[in-house]
C-alpha atoms as a PDB file:
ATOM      1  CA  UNK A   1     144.300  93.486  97.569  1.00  0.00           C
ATOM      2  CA  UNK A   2     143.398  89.945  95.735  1.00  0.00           C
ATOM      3  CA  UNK A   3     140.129  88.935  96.365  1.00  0.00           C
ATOM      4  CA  UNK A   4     139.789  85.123  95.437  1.00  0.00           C
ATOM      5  CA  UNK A   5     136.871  86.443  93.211  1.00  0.00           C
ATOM      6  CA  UNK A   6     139.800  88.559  91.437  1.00  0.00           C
ATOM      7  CA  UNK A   7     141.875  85.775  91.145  1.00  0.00           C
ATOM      8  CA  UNK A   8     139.880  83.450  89.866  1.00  0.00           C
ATOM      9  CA  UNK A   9     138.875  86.193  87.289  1.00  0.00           C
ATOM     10  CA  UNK A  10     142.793  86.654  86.615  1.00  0.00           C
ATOM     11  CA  UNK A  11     143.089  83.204  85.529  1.00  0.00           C
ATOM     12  CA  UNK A  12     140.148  81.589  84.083  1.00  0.00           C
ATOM     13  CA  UNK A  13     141.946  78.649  82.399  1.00  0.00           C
ATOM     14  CA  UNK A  14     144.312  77.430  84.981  1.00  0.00           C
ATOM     15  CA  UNK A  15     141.679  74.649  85.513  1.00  0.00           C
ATOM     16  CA  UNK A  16     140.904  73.996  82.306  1.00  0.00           C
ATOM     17  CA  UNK A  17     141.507  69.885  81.066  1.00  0.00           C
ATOM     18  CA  UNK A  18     143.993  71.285  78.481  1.00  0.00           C
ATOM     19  CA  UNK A  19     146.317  72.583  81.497  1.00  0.00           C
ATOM     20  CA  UNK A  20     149.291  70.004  82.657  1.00  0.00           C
ATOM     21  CA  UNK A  21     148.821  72.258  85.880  1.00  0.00           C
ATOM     22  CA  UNK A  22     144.748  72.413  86.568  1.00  0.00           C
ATOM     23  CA  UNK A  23     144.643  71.948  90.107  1.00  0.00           C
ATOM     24  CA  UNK A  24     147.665  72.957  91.336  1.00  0.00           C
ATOM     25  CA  UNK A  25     147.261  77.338  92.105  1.00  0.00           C
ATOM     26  CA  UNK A  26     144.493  78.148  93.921  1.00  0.00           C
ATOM     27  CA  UNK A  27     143.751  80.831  95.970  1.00  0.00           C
ATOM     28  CA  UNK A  28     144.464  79.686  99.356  1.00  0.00           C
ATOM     29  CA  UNK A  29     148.102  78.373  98.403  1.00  0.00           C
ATOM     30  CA  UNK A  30     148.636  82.190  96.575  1.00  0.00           C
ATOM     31  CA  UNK A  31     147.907  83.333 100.179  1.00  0.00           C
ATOM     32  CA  UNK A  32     149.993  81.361 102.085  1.00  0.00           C
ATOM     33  CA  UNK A  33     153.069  81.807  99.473  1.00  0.00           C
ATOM     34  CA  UNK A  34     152.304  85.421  99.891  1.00  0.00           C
ATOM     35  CA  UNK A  35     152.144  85.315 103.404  1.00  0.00           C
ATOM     36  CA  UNK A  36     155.622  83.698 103.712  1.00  0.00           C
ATOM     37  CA  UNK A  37     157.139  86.955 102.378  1.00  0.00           C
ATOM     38  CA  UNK A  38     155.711  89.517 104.659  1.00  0.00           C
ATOM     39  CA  UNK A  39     156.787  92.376 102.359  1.00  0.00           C
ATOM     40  CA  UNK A  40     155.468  90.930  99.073  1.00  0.00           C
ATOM     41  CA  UNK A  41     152.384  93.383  98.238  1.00  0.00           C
ATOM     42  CA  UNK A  42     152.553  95.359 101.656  1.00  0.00           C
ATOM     43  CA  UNK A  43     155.174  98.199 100.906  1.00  0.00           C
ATOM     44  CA  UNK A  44     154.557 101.722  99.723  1.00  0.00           C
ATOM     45  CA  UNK A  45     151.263 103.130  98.973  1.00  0.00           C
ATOM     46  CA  UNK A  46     148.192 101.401  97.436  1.00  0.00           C
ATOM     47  CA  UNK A  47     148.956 102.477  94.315  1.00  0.00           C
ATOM     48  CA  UNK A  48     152.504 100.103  94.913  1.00  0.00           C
ATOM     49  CA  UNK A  49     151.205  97.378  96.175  1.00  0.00           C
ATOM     50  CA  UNK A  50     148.698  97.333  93.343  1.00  0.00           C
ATOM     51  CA  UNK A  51     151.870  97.558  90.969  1.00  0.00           C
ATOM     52  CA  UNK A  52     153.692  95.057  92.715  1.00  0.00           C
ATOM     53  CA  UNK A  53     151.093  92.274  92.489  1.00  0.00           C
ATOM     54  CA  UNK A  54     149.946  93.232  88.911  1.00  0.00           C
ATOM     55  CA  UNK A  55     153.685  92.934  88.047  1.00  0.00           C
ATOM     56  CA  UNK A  56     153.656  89.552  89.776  1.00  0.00           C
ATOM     57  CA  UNK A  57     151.233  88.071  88.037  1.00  0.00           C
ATOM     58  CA  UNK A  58     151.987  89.537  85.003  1.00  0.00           C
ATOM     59  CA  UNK A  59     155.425  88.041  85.160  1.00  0.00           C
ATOM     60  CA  UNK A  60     154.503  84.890  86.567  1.00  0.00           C
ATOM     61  CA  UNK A  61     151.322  84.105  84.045  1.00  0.00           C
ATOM     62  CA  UNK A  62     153.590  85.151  81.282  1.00  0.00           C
ATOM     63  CA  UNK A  63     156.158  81.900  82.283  1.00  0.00           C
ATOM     64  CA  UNK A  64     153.370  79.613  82.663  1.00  0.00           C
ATOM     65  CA  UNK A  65     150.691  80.546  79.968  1.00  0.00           C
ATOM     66  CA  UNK A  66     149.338  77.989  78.178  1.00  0.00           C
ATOM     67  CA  UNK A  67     147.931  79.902  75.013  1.00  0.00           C
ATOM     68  CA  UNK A  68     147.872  79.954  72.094  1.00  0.00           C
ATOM     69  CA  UNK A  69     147.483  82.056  69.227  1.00  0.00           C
ATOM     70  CA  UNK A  70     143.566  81.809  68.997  1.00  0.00           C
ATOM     71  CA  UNK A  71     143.199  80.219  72.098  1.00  0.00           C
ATOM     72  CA  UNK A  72     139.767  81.118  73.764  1.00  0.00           C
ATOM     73  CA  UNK A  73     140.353  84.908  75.679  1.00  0.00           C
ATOM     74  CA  UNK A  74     143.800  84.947  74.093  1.00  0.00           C
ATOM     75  CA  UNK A  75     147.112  83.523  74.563  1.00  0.00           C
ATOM     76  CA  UNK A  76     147.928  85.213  77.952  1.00  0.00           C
ATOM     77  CA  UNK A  77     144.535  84.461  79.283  1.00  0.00           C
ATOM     78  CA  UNK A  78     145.555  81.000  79.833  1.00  0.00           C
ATOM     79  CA  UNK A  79     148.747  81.976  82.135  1.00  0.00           C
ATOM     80  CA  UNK A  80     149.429  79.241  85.008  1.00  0.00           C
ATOM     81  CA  UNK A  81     148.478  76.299  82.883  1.00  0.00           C
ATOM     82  CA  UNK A  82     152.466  74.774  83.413  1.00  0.00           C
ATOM     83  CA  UNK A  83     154.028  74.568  86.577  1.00  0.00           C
ATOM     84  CA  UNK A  84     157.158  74.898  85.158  1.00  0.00           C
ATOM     85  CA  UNK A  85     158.225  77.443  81.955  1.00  0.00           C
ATOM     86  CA  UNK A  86     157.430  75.098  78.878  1.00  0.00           C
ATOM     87  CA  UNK A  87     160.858  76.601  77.323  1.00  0.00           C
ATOM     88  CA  UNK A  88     163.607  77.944  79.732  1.00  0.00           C
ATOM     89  CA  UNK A  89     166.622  79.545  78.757  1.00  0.00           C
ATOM     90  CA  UNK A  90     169.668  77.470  78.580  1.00  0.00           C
ATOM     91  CA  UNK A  91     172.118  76.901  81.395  1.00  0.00           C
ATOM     92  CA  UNK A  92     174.647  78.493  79.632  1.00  0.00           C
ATOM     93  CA  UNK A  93     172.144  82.044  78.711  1.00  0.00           C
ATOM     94  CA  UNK A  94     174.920  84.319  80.274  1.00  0.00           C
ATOM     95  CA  UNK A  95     178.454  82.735  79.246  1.00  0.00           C
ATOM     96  CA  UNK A  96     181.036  84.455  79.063  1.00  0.00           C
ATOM     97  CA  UNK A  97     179.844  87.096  81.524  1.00  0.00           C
ATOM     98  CA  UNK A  98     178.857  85.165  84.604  1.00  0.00           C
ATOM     99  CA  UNK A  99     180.648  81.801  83.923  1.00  0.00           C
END
């Protein structure tokens, strides 16, 4: 469902010199992390599959995005420019619930 033409197209920064993570996601390690969960983009209709990878990426590029607020194509254009999230929620995000 992702060509490496439409990935390259979903993430036109990732390689960019201002991005801690140029280098690191390219197409051919997408496929073989996508290959390692044989259900990941192959269940339900097209229509799902679509969803589920859109969603994905969506989620994915939102945790790593690089933007900012007039950053060339936008802020989320420049998703998977970290490798990690730049600000994760603290350790303690769900205390007293789950302690």
């Amino acid at each position: 469902i992702i060509s490496r033409e439409m990935f390259e197209d979903l993430l036109p920064y990732r390689n960019d010199a201002r991005c801690p993570a140029r280098g690191f996601y390219t197409y051919d390690a997408f496929i073989e992390a996508a290959q390692a969960f044989p259900g990941f983009g192959n269940s339900g209709n097209e229509t799902m599959r679509k969803r589920e990878i859109a969603a994905f990426f969506a989620q994915t590029g939102h945790e790593t995005t690089g933007g900012w607020t007039d950053a060339p194509g936008g802020e989320y254009a420049w998703g998977y420019c970290y490798i990690r999230q730049v600000s994760p929620a603290s350790s303690d995000y769900c205390y007293p619930y789950c302690p």
